[in-house]
PDB file of N, CA and C in Angstrom:
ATOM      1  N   UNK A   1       0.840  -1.191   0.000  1.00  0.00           N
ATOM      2  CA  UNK A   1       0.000   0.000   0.000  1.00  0.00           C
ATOM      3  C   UNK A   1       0.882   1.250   0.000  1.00  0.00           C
ATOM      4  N   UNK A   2       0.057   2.519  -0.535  1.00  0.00           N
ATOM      5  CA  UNK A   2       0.992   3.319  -0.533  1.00  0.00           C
ATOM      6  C   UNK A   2       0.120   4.563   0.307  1.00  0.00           C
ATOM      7  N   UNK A   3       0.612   5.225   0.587  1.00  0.00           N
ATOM      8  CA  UNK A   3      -0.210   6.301   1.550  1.00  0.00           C
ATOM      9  C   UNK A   3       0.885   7.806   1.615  1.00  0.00           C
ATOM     10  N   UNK A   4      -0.400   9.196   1.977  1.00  0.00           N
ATOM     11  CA  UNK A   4       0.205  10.206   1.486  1.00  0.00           C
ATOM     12  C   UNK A   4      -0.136  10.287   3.115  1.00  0.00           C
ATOM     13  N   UNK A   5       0.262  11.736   3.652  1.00  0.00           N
ATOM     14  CA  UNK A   5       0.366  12.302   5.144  1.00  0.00           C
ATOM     15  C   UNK A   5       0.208  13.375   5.535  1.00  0.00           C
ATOM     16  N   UNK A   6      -0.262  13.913   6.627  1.00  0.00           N
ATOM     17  CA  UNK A   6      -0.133  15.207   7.104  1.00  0.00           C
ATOM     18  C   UNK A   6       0.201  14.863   8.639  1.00  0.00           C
ATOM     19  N   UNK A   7       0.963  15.907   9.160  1.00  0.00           N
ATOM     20  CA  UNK A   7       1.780  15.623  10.420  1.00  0.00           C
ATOM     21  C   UNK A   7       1.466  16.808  10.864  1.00  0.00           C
ATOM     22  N   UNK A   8       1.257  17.538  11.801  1.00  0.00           N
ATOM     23  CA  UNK A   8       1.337  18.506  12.403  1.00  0.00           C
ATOM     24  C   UNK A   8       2.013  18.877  13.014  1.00  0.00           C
ATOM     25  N   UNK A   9       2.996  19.931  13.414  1.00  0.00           N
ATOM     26  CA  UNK A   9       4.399  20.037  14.055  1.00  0.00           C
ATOM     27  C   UNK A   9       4.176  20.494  15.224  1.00  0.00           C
ATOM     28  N   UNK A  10       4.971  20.818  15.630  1.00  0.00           N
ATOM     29  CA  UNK A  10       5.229  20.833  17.303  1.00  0.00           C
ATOM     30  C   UNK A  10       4.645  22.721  16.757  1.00  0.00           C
ATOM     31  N   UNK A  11       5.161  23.313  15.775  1.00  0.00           N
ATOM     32  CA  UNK A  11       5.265  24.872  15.797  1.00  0.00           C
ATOM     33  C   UNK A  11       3.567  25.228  15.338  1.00  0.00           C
ATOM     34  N   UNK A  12       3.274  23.946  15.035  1.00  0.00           N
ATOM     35  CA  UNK A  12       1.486  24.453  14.421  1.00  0.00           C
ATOM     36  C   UNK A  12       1.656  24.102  12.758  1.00  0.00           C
ATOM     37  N   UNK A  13       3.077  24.383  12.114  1.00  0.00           N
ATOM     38  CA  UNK A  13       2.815  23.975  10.739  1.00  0.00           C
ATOM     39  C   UNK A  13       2.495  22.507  10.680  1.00  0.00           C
ATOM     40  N   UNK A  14       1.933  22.518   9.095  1.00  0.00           N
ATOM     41  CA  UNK A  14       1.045  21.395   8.518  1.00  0.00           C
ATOM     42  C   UNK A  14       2.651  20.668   7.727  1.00  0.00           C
ATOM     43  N   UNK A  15       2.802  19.573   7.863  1.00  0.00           N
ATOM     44  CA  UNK A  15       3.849  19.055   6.984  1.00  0.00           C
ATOM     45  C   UNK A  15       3.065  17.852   5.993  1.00  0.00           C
ATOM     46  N   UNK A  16       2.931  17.605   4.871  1.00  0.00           N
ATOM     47  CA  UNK A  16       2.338  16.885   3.497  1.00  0.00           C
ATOM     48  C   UNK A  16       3.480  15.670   3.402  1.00  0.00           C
ATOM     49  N   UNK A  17       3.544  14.444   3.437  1.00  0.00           N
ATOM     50  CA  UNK A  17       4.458  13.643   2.915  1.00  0.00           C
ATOM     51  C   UNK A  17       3.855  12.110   1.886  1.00  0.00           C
ATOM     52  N   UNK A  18       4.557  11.172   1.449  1.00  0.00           N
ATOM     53  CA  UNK A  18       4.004  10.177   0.819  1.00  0.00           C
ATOM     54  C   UNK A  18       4.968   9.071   1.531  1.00  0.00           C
ATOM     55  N   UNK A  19       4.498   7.944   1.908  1.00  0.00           N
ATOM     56  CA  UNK A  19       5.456   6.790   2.010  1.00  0.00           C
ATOM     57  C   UNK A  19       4.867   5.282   1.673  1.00  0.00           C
ATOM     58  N   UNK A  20       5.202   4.190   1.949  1.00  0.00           N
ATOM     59  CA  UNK A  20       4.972   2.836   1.642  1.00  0.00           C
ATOM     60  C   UNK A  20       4.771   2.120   3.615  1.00  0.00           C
ATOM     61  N   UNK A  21       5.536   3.140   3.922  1.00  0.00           N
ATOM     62  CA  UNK A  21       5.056   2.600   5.351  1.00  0.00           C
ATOM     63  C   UNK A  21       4.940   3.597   6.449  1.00  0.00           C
ATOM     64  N   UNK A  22       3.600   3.759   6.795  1.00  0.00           N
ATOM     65  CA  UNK A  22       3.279   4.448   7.440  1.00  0.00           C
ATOM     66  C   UNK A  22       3.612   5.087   9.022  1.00  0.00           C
ATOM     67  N   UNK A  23       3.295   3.653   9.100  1.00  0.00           N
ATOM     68  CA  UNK A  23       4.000   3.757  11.025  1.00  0.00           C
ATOM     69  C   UNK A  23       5.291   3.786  10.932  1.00  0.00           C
ATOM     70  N   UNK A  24       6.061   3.811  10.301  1.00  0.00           N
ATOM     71  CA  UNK A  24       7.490   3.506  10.394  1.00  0.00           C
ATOM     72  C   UNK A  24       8.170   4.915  10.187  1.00  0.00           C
ATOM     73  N   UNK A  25       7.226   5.733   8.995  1.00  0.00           N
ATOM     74  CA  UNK A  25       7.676   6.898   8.599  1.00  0.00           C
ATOM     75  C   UNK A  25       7.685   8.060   9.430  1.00  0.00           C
ATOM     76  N   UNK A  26       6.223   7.766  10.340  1.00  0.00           N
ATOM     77  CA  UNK A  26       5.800   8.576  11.775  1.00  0.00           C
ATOM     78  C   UNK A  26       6.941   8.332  12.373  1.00  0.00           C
ATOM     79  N   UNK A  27       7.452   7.555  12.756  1.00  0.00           N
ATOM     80  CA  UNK A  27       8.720   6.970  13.824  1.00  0.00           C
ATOM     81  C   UNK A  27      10.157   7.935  13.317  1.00  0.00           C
ATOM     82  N   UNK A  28       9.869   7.528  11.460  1.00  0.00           N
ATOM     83  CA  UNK A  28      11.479   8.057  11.711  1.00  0.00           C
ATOM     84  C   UNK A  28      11.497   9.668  11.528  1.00  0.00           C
ATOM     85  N   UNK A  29      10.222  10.392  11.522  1.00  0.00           N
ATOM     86  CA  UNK A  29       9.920  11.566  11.743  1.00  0.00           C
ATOM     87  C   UNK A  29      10.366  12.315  13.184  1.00  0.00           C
ATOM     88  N   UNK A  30       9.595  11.242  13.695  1.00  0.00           N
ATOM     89  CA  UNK A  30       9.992  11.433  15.284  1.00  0.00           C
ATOM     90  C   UNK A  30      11.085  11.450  15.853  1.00  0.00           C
ATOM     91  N   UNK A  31      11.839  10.683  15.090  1.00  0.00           N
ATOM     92  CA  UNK A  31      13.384  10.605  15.605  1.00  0.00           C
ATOM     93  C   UNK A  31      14.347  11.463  15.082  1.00  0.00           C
ATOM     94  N   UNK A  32      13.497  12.104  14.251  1.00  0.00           N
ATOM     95  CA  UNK A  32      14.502  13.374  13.641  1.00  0.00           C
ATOM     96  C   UNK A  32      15.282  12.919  13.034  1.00  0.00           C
ATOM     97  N   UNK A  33      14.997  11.853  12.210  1.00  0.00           N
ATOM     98  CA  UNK A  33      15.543  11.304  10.906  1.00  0.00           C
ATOM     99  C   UNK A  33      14.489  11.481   9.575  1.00  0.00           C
ATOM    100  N   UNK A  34      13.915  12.316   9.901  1.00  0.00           N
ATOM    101  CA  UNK A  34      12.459  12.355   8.796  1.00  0.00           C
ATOM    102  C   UNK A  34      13.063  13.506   7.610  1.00  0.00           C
ATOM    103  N   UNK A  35      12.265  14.412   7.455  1.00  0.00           N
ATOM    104  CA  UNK A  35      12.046  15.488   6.394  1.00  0.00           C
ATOM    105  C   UNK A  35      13.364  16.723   7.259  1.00  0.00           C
ATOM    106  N   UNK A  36      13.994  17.349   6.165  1.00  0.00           N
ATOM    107  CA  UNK A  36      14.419  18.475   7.069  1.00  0.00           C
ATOM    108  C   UNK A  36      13.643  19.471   7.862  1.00  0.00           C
ATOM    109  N   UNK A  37      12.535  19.536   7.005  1.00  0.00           N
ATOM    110  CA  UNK A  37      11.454  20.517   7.581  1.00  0.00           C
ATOM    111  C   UNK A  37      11.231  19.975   9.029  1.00  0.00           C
ATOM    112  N   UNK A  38      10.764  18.784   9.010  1.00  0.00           N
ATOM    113  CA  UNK A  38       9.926  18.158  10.195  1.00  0.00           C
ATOM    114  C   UNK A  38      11.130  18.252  11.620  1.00  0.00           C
ATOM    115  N   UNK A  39      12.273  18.075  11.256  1.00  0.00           N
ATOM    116  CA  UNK A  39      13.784  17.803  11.835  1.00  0.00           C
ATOM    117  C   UNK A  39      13.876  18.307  12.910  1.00  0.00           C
ATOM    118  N   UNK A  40      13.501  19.920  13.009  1.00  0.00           N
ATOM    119  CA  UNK A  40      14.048  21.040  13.888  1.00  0.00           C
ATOM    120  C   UNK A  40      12.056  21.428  13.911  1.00  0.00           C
ATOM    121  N   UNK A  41      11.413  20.531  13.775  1.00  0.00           N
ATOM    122  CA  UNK A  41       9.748  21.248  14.611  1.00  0.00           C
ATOM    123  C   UNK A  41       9.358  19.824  15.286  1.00  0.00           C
ATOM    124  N   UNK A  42      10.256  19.498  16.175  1.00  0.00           N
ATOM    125  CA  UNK A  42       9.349  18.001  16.486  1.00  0.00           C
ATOM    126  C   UNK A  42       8.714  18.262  17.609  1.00  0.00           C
ATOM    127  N   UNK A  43       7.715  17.582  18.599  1.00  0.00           N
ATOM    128  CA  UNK A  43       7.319  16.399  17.709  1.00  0.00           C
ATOM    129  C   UNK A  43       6.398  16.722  16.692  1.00  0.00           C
ATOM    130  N   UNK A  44       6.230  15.591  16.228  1.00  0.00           N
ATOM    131  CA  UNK A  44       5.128  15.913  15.135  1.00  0.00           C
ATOM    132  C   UNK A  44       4.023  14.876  15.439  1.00  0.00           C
ATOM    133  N   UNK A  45       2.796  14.912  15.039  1.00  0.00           N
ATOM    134  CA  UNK A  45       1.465  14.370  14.924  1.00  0.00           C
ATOM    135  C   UNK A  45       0.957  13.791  13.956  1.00  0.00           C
ATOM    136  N   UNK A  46       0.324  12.824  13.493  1.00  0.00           N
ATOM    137  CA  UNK A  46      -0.476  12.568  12.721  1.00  0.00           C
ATOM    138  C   UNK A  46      -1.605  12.872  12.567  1.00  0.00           C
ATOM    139  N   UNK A  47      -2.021  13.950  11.571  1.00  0.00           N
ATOM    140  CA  UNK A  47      -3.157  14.405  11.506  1.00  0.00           C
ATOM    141  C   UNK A  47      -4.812  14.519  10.238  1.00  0.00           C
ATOM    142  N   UNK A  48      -3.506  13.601   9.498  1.00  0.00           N
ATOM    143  CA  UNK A  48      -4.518  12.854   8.115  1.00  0.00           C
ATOM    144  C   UNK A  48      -3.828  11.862   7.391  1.00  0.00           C
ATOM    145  N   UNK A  49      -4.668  11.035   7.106  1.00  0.00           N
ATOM    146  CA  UNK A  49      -3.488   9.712   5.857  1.00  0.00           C
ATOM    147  C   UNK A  49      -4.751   9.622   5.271  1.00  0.00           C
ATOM    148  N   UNK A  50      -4.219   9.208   3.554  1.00  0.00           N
ATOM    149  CA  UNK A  50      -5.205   8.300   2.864  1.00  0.00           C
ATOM    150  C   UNK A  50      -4.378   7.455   2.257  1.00  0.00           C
ATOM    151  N   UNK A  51      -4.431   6.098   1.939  1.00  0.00           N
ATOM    152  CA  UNK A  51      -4.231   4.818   1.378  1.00  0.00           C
ATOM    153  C   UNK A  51      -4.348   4.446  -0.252  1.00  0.00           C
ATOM    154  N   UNK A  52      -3.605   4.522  -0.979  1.00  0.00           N
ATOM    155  CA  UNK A  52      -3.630   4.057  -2.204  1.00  0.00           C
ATOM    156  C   UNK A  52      -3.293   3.081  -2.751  1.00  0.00           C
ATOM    157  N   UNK A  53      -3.349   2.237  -3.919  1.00  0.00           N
ATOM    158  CA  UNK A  53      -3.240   1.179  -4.054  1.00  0.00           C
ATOM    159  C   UNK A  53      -2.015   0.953  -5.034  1.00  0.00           C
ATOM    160  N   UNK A  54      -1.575   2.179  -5.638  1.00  0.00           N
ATOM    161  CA  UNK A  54      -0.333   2.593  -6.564  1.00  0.00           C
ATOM    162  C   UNK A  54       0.469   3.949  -5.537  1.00  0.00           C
ATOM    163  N   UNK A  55       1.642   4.007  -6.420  1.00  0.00           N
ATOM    164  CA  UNK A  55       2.409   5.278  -5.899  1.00  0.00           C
ATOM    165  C   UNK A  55       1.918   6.744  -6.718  1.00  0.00           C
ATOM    166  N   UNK A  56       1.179   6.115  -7.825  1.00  0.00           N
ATOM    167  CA  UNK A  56       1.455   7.220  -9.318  1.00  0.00           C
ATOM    168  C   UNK A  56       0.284   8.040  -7.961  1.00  0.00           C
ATOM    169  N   UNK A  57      -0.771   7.544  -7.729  1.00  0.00           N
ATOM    170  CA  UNK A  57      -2.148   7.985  -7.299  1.00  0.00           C
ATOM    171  C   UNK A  57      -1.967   8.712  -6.099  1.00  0.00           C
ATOM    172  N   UNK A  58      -0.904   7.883  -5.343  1.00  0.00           N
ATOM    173  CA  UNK A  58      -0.599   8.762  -3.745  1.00  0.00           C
ATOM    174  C   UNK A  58       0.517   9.610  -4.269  1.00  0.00           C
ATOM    175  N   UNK A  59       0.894  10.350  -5.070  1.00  0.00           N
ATOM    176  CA  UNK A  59       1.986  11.076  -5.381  1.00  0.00           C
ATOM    177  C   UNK A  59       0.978  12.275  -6.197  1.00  0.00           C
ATOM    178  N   UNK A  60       0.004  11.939  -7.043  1.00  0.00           N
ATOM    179  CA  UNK A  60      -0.644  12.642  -7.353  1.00  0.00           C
ATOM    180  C   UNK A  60      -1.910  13.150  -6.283  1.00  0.00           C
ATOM    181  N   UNK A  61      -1.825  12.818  -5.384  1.00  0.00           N
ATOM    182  CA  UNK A  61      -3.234  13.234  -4.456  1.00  0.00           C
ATOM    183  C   UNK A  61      -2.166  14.422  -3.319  1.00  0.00           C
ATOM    184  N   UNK A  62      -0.714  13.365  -3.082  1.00  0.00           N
ATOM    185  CA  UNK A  62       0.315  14.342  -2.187  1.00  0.00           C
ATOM    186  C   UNK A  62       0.131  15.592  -2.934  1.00  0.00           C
ATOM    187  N   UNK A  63       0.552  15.996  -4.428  1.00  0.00           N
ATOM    188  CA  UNK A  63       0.593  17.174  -4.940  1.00  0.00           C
ATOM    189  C   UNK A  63      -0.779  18.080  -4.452  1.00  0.00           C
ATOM    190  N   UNK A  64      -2.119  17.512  -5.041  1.00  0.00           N
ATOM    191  CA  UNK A  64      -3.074  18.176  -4.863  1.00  0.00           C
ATOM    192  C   UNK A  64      -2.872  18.481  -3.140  1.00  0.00           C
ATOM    193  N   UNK A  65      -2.982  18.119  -2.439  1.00  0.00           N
ATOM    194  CA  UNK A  65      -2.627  18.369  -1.098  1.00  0.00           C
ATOM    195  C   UNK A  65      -1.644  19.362  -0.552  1.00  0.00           C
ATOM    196  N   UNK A  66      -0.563  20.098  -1.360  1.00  0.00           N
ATOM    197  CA  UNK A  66       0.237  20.059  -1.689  1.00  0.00           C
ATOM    198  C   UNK A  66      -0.166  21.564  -1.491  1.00  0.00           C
ATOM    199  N   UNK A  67      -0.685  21.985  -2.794  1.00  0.00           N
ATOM    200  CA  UNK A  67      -1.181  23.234  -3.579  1.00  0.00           C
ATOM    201  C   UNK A  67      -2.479  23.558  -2.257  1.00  0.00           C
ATOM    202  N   UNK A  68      -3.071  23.043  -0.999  1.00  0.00           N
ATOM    203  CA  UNK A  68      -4.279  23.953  -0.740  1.00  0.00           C
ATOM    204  C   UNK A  68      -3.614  24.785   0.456  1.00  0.00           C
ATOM    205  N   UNK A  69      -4.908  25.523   0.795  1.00  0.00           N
ATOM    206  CA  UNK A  69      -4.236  26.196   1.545  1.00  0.00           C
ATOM    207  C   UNK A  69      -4.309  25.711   3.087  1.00  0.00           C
ATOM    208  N   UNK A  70      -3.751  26.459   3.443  1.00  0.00           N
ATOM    209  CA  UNK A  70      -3.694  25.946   5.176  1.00  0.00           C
ATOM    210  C   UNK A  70      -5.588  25.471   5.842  1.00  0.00           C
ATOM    211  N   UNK A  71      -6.401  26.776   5.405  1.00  0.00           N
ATOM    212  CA  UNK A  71      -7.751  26.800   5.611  1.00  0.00           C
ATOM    213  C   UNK A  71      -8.319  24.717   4.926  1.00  0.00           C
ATOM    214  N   UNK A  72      -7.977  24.832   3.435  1.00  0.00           N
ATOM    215  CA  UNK A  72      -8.579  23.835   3.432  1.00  0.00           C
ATOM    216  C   UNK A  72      -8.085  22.694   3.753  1.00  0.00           C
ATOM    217  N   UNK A  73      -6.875  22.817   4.302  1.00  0.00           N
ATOM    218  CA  UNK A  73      -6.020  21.681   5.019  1.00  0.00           C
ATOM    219  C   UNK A  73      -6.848  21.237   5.991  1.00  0.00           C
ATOM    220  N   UNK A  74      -6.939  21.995   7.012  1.00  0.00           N
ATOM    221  CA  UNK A  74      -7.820  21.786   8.056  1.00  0.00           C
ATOM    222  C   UNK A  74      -9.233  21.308   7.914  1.00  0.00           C
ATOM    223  N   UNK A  75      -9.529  21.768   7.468  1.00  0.00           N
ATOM    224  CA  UNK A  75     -11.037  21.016   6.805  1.00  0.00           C
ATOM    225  C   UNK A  75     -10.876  19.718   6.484  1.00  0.00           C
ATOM    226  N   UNK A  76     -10.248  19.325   5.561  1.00  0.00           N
ATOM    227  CA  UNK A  76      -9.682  18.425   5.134  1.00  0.00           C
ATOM    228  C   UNK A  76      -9.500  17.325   6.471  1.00  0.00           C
ATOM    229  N   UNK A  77      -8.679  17.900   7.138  1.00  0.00           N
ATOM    230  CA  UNK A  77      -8.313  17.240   8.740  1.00  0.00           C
ATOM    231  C   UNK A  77      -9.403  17.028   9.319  1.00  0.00           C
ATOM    232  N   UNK A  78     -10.101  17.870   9.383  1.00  0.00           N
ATOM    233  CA  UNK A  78     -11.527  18.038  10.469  1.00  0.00           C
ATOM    234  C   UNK A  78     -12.410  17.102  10.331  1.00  0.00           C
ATOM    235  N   UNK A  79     -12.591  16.859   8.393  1.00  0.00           N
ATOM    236  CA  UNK A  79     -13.630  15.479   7.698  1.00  0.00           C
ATOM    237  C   UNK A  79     -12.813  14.673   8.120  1.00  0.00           C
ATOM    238  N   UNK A  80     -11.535  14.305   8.351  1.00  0.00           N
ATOM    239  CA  UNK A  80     -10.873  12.821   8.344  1.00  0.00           C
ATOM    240  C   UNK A  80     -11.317  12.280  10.054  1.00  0.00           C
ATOM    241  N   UNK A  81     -10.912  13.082  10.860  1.00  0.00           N
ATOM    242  CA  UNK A  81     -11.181  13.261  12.167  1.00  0.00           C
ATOM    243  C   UNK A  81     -12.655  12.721  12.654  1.00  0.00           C
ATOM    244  N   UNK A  82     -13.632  13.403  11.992  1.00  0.00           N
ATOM    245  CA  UNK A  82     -14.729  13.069  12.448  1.00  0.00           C
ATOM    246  C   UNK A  82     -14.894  11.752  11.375  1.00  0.00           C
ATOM    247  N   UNK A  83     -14.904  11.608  10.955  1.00  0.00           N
ATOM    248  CA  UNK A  83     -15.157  10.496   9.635  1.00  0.00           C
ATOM    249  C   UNK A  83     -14.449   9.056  11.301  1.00  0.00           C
ATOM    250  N   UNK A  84     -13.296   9.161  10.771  1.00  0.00           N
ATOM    251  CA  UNK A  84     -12.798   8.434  12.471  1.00  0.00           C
ATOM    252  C   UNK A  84     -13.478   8.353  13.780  1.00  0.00           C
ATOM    253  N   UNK A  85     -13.817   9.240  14.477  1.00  0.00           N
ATOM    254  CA  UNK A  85     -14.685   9.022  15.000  1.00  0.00           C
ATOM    255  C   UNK A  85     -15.786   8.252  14.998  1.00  0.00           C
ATOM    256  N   UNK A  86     -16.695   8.512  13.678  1.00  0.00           N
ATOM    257  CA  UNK A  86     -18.109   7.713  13.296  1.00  0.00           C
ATOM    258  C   UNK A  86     -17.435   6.179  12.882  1.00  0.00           C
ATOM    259  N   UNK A  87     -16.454   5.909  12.436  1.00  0.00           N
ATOM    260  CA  UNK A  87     -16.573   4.878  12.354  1.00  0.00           C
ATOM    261  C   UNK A  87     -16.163   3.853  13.889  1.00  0.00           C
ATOM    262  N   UNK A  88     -15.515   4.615  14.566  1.00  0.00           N
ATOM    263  CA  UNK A  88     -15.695   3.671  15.674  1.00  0.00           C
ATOM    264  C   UNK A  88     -17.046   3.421  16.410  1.00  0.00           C
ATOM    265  N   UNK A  89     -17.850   4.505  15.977  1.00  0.00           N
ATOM    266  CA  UNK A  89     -18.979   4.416  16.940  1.00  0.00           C
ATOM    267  C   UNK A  89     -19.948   3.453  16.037  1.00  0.00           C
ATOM    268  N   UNK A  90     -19.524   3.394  14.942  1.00  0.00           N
ATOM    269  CA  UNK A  90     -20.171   2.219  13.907  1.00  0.00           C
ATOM    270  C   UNK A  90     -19.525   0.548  14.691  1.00  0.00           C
ATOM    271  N   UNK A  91     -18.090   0.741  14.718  1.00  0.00           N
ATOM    272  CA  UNK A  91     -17.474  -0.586  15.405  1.00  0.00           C
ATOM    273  C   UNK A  91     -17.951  -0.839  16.606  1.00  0.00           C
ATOM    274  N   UNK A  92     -18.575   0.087  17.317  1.00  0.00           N
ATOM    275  CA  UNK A  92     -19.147  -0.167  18.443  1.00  0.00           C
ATOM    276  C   UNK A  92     -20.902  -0.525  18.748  1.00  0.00           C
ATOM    277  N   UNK A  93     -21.645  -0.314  17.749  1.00  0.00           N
ATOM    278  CA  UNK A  93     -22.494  -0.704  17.384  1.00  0.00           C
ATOM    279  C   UNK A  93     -22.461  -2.370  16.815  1.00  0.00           C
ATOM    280  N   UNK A  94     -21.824  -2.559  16.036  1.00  0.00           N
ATOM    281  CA  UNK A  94     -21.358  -3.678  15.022  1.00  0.00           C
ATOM    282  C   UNK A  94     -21.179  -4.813  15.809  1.00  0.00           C
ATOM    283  N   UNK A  95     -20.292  -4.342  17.049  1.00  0.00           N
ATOM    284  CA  UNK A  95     -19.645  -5.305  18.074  1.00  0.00           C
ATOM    285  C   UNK A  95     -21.065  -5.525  19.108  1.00  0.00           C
ATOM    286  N   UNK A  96     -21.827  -4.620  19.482  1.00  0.00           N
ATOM    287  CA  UNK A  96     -23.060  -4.973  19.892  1.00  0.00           C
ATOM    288  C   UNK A  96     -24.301  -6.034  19.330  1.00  0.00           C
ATOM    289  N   UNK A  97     -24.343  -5.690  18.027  1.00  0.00           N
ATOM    290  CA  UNK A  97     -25.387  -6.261  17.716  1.00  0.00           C
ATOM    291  C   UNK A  97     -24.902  -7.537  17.244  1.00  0.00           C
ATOM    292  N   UNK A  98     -23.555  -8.035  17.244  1.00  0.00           N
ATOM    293  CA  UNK A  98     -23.223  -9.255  17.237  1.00  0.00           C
ATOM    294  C   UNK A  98     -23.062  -9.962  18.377  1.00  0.00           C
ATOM    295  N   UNK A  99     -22.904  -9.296  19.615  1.00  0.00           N
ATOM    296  CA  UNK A  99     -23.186  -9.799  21.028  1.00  0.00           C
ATOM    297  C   UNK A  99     -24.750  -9.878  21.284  1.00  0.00           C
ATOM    298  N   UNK A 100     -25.532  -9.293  20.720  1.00  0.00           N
ATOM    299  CA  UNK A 100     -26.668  -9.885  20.838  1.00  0.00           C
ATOM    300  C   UNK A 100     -27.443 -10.906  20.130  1.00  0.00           C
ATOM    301  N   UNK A 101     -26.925 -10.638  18.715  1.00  0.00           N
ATOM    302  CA  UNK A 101     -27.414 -12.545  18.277  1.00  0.00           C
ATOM    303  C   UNK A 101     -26.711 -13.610  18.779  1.00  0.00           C
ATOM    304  N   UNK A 102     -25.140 -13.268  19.379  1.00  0.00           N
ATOM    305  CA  UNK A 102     -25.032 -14.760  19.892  1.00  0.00           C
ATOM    306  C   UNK A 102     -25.982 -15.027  21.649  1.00  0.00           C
ATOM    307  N   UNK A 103     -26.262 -13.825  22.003  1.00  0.00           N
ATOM    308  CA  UNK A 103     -27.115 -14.417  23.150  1.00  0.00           C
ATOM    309  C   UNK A 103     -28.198 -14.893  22.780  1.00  0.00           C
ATOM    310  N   UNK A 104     -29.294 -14.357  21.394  1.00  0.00           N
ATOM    311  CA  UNK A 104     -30.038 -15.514  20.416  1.00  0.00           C
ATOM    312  C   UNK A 104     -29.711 -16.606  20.682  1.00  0.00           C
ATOM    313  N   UNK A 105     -28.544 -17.000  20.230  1.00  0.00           N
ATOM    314  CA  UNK A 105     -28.365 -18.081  19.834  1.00  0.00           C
ATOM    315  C   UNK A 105     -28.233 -19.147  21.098  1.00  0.00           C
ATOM    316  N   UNK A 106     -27.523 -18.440  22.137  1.00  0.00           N
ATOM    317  CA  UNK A 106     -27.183 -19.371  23.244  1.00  0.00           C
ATOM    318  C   UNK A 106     -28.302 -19.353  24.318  1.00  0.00           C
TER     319      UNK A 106
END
């Protein structure tokens, strides 16, 4: 899989990246082996990913990402955020109503 990024820095800037491994890239961000940018603003955050199935697609979505502005960055962040949210509260539903057909059942 390939996946693009937004990190949030320790200073408030937004940092945009692309990698093949995600958790690993957070890490070597963190360790101040990452981006020069990211280097001297740590720590940094994870504050959006999306998942692609090529590089051409997460390299072309990094660009568009790339070009907005700070305003629709955040937005951007804000849908991913809550989008996250709802789906746990979906996993938590999901996980319910399958604890209740097996008490059906038993």
């Amino acid at each position: 899989m390939q996946y693009i990024y937004v990190l949030e820095c320790a200073d408030n800037s937004l940092y945009t990246g692309y990698t093949n491994d995600l958790n690993n890239r957070l890490k070597v961000h963190n360790q101040g082996k990452g981006s020069k940018y990211t280097r001297v603003r740590l720590p940094v955050k994870l504050v959006y990913s999306e998942k692609f199935e090529n590089k051409s697609d997460a390299l072309k979505r990094e660009y568009k990402i790339k070009q907005m502005t700070r305003k629709q960055k955040e937005v951007l962040i804000g849908r991913w955020k809550l989008q996250k949210k709802i789906n746990v509260e979906i996993e938590k539903v999901l996980e319910n109503i399958n604890f209740q057909r097996l008490k059906l059942i038993y």
